[in-house]
C-alpha atoms as a PDB file:
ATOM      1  CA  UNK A   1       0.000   0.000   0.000  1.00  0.00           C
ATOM      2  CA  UNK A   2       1.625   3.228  -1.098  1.00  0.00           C
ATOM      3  CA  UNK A   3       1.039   6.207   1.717  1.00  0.00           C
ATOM      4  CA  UNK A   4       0.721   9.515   0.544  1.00  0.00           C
ATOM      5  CA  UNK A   5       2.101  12.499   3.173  1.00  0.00           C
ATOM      6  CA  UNK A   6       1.148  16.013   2.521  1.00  0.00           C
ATOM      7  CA  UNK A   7       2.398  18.671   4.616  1.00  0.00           C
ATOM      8  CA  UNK A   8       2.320  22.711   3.249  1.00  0.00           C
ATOM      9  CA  UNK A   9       3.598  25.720   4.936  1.00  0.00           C
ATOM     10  CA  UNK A  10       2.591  29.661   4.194  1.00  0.00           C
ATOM     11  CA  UNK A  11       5.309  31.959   4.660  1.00  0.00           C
ATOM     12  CA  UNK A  12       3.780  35.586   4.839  1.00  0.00           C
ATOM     13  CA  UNK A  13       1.307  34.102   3.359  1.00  0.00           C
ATOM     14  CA  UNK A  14       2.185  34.469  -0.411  1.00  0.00           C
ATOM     15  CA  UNK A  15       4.491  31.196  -0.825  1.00  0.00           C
ATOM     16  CA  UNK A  16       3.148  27.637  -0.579  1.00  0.00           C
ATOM     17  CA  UNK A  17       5.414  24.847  -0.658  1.00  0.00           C
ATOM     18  CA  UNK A  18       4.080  21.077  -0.598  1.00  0.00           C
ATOM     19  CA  UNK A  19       6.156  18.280   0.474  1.00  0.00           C
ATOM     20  CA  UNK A  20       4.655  15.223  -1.333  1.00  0.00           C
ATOM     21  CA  UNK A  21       6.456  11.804   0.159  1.00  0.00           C
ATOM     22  CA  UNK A  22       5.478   8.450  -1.186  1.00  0.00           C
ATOM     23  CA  UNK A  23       6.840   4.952  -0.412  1.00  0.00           C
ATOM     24  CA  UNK A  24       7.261   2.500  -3.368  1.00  0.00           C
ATOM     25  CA  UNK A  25       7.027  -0.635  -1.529  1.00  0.00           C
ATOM     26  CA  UNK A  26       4.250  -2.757  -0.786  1.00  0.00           C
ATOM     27  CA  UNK A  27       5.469  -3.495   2.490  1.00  0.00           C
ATOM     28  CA  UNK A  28       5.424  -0.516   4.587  1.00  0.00           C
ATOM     29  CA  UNK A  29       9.211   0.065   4.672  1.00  0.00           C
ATOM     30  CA  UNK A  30      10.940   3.234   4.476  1.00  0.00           C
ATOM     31  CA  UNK A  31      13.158   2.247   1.353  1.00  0.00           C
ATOM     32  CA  UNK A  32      12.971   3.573  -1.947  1.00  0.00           C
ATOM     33  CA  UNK A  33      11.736   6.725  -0.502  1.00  0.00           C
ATOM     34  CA  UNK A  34      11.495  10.013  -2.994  1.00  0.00           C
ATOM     35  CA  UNK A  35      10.561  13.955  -1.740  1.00  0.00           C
ATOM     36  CA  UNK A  36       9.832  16.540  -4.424  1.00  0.00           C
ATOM     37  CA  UNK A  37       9.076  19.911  -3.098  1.00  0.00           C
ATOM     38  CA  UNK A  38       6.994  22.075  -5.365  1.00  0.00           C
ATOM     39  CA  UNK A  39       7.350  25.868  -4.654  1.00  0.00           C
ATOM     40  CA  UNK A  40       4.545  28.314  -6.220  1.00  0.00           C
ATOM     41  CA  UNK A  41       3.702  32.054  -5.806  1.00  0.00           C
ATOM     42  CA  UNK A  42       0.270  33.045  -5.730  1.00  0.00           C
ATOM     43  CA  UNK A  43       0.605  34.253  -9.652  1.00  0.00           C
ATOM     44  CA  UNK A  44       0.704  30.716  -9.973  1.00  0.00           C
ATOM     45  CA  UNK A  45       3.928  30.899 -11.777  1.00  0.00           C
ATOM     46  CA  UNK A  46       6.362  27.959 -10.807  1.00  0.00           C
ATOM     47  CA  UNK A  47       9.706  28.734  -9.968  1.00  0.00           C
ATOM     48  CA  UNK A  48      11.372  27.868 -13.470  1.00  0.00           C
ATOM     49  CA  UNK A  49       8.944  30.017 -15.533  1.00  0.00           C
ATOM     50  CA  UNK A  50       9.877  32.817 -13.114  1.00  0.00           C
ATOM     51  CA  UNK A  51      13.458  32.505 -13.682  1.00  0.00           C
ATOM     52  CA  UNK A  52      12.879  31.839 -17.632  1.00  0.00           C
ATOM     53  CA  UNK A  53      10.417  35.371 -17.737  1.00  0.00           C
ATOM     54  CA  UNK A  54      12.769  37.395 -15.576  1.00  0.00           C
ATOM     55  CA  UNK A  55      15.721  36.659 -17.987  1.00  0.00           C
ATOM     56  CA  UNK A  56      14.071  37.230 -21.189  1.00  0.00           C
ATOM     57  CA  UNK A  57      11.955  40.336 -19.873  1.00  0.00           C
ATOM     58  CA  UNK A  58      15.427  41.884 -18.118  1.00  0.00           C
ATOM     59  CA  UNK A  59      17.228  41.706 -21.759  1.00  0.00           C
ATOM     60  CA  UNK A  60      14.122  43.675 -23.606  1.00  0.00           C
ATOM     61  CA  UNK A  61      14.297  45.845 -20.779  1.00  0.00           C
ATOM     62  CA  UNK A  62      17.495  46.540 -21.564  1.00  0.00           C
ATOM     63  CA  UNK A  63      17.163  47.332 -24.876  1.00  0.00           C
ATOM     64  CA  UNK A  64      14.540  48.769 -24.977  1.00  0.00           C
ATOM     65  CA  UNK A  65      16.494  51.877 -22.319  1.00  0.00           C
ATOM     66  CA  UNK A  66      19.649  51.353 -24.111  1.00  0.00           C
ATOM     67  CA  UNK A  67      18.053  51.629 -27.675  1.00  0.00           C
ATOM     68  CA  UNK A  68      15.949  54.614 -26.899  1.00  0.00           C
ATOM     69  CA  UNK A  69      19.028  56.800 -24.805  1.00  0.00           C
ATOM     70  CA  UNK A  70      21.056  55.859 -27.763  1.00  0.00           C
ATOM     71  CA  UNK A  71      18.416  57.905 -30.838  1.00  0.00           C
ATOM     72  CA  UNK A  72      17.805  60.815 -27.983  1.00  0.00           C
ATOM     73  CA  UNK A  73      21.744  61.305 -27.373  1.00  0.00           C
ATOM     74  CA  UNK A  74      21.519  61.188 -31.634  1.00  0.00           C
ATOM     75  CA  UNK A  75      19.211  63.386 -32.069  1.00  0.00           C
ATOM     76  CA  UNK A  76      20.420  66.083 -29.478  1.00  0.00           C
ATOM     77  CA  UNK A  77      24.138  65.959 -30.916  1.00  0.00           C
ATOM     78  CA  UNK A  78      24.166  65.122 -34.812  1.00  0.00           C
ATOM     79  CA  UNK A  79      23.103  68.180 -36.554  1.00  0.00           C
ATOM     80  CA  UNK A  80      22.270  66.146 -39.169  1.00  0.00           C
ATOM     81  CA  UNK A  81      19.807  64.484 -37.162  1.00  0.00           C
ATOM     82  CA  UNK A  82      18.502  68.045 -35.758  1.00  0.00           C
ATOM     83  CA  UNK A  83      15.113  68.397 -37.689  1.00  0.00           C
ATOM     84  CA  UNK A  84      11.757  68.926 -36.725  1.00  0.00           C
ATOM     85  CA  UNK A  85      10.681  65.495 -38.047  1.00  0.00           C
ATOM     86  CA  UNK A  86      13.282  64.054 -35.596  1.00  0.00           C
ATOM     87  CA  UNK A  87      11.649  66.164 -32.654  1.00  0.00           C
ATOM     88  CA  UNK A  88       8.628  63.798 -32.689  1.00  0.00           C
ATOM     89  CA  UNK A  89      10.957  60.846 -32.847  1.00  0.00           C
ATOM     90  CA  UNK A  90      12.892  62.071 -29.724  1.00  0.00           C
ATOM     91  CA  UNK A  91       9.622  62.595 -27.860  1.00  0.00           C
ATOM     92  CA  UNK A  92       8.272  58.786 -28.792  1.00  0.00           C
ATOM     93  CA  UNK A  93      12.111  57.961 -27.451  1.00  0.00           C
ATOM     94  CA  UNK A  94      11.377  59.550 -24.065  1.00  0.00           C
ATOM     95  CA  UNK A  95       8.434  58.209 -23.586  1.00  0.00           C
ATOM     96  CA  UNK A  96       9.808  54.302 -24.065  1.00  0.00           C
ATOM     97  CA  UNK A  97      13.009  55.320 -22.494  1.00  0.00           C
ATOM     98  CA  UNK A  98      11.193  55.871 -19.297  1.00  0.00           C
ATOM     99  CA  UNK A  99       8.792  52.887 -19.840  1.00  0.00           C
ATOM    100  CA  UNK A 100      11.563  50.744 -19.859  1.00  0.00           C
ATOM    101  CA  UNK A 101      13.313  51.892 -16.866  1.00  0.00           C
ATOM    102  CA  UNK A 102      10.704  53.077 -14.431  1.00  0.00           C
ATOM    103  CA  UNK A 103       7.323  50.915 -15.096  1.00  0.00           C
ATOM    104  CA  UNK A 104       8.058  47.275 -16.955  1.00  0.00           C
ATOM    105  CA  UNK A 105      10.554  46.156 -13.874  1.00  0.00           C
ATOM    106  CA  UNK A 106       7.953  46.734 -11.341  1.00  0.00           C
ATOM    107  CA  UNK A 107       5.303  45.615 -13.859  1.00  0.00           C
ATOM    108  CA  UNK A 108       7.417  42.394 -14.040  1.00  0.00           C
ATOM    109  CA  UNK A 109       7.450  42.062 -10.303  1.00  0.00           C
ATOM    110  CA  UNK A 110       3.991  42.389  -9.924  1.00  0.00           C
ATOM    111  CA  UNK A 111       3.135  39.860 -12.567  1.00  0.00           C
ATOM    112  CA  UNK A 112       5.518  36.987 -11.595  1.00  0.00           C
ATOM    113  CA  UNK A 113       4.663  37.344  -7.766  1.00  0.00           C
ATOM    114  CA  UNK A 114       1.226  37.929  -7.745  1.00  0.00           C
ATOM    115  CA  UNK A 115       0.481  40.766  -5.431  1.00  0.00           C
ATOM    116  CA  UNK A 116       2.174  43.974  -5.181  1.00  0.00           C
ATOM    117  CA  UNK A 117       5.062  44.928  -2.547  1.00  0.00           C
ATOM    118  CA  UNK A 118       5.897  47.825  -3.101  1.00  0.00           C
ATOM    119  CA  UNK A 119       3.664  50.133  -1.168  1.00  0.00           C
ATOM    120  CA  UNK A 120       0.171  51.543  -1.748  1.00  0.00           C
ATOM    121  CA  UNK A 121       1.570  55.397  -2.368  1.00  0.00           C
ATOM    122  CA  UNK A 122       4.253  53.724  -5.275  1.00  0.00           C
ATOM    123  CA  UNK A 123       1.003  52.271  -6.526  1.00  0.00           C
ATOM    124  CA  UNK A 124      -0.501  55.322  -7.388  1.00  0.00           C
ATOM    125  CA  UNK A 125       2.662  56.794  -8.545  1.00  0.00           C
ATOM    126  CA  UNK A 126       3.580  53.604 -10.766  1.00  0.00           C
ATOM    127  CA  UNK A 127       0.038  53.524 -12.105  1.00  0.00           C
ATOM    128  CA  UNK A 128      -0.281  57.433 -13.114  1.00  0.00           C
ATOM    129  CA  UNK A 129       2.873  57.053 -14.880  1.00  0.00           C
ATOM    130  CA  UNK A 130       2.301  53.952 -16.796  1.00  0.00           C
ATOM    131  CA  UNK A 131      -0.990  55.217 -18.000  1.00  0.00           C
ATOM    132  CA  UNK A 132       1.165  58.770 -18.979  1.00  0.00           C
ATOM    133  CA  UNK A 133       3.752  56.915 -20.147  1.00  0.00           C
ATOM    134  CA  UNK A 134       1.967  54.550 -22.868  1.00  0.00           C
ATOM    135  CA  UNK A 135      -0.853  57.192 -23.628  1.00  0.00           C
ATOM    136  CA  UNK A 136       1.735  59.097 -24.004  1.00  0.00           C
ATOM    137  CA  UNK A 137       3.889  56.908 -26.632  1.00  0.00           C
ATOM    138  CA  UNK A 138       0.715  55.894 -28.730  1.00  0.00           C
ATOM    139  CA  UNK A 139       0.156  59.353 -29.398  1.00  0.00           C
ATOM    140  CA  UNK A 140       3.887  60.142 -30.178  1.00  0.00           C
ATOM    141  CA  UNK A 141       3.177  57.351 -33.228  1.00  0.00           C
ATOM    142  CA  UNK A 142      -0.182  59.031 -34.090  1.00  0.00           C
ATOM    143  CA  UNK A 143       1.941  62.477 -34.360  1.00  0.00           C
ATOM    144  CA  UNK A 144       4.522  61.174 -36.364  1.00  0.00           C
ATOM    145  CA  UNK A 145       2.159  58.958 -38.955  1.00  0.00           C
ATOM    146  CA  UNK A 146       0.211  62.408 -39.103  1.00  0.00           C
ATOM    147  CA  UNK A 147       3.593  64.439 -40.045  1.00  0.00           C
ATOM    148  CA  UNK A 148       4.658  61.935 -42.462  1.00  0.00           C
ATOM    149  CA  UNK A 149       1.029  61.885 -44.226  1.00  0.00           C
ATOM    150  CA  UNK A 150       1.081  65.891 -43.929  1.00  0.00           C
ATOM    151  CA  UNK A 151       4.207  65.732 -45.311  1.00  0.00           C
ATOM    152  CA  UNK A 152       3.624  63.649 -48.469  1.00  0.00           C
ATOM    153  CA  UNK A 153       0.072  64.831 -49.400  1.00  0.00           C
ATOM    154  CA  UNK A 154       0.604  68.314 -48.846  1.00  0.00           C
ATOM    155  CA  UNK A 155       4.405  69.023 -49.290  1.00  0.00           C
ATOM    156  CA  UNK A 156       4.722  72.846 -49.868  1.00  0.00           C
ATOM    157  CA  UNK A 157       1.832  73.569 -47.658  1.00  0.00           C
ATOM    158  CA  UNK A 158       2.445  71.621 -44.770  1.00  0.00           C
ATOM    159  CA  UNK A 159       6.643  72.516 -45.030  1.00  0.00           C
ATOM    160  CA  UNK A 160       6.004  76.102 -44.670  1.00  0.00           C
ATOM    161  CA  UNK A 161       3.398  75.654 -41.758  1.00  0.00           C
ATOM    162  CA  UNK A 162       5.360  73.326 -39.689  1.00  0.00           C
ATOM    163  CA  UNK A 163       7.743  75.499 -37.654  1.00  0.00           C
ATOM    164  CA  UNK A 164       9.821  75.048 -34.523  1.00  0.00           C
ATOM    165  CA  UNK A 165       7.293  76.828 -32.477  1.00  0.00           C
ATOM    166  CA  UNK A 166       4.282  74.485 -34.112  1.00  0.00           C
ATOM    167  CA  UNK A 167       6.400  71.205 -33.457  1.00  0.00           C
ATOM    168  CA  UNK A 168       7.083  72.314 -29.927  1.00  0.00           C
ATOM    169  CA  UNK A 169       3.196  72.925 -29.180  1.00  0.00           C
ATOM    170  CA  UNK A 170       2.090  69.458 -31.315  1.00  0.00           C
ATOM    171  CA  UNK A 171       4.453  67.612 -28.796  1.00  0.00           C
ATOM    172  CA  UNK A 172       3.159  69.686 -25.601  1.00  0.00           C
ATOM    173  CA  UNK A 173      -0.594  69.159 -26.681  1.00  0.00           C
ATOM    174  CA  UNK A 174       0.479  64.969 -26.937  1.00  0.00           C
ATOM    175  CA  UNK A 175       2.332  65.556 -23.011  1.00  0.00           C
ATOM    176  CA  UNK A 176      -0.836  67.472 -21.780  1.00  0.00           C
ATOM    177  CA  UNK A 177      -2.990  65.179 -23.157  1.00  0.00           C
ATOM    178  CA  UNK A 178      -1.508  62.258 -21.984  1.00  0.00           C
ATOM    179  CA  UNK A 179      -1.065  64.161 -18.419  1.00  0.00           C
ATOM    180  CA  UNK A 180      -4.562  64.944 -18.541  1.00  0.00           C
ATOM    181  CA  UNK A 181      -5.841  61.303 -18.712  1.00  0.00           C
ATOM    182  CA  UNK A 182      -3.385  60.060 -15.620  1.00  0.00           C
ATOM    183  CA  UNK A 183      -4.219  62.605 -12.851  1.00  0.00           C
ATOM    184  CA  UNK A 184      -7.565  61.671 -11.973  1.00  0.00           C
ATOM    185  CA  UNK A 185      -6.744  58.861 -10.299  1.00  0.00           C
ATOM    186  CA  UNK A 186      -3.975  60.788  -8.029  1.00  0.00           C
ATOM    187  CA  UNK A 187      -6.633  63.156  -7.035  1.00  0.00           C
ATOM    188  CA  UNK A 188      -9.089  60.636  -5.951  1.00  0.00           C
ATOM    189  CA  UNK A 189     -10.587  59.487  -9.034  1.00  0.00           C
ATOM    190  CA  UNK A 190     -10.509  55.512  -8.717  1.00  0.00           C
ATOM    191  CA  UNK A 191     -11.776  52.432  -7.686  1.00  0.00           C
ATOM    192  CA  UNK A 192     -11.231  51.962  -3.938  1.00  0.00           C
ATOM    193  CA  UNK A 193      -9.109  49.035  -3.053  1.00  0.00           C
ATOM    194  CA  UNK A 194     -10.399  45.951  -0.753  1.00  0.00           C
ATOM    195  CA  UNK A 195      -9.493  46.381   2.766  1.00  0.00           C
ATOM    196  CA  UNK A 196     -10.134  42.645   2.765  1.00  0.00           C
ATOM    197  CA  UNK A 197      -7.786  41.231   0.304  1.00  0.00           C
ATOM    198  CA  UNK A 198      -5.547  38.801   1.502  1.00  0.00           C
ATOM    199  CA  UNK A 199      -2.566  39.802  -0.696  1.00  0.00           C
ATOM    200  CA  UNK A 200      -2.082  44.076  -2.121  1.00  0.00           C
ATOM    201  CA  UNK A 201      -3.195  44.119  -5.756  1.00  0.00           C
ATOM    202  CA  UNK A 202      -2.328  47.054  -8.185  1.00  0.00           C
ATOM    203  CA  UNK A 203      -4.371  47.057 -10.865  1.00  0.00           C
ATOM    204  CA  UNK A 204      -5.255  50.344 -12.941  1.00  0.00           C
ATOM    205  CA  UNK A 205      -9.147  50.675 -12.617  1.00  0.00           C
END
């Protein structure tokens, strides 16, 4: 008869670990005993998928800061490279350039562990700025596809319109905009959390 021992501990409550023992023999004995410990977070994420997702995510992370400080520091020193149609460029750059480095590694965090450590205030903060951040960058690509359309179906026109000063106020109007949509939530504008929950969520209601 095979006998079958579960025991699990909580640490903090967000880690379970089960100890599954079984004996192979039909006599009762202690021989040819085997343990496996299974470890799991309450993303429900096992230990070698968060190693595997941390390493991959870490590396696009780092391109993704790398690659973007690399075309502003391009933009700001080639003169050849110092054109309005590279101003909207630079501002799409800034925007990934700080997705990169200040949300995704708490974003990763938050995803592999399944609850969120890092404080209720950093919540509000991390959540403003993510939803600033990637409004933000989609509307840096709708302001470039609009130049390059301007710029194709109404050359001469569109040339002579688009001047420093315009450029300057199309990228402010994307910033405000973008500014606009995160700060109700910092001024009290949001779902209220669950005093009940087990484990702090932060989610962007």
């Amino acid at each position: 008869m095979a006998m079958v021992n579960v025991t699990s501990r909580t640490a903090v409550g967000t880690e379970e670990s089960f100890l599954f023992t079984e004996n192979g023999t039909g006599n009762g004995t202690l021989s040819n005993q085997s343990s496996v410990i299974i470890t799991s977070y309450p993303s429900g994420y096992t230990m070698p998928q968060i190693v595997l997702a941390s390493i991959i995510v870490t590396i696009l992370m780092i391109v993704v800061v790398i690659g973007n400080m690399l075309v502003i520091i391009a933009i700001t020193t080639e003169k050849a490279l110092k054109n309005i149609q590279n101003w909207f460029i630079a501002s799409l750059a800034v925007a990934d350039f700080f997705l990169g480095l200040v949300i995704m590694p708490f974003s990763l965090a938050n995803e592999l562990m399944g609850y969120w450590i890092f404080g209720t205030w950093w919540c509000d903060i991390h959540s403003a700025m993510d939803v600033l951040l990637s409004t933000a960058s989609i509307m840096n690509l709708c302001l470039i596809s609009l130049d390059r359309y301007w710029s194709i179906t109404q050359a001469v026109e569109y040339l002579k319109k688009r001047t420093p000063m315009r450029a300057i106020l199309m990228i402010g109007a994307v910033w405000l905009l973008s500014a606009i949509i995160c700060i109700p939530p910092l001024l009290g504008w949001k779902v209220p959390r669950n005093p009940d929950e087990e484990l702090p969520k932060c989610q962007v209601k």
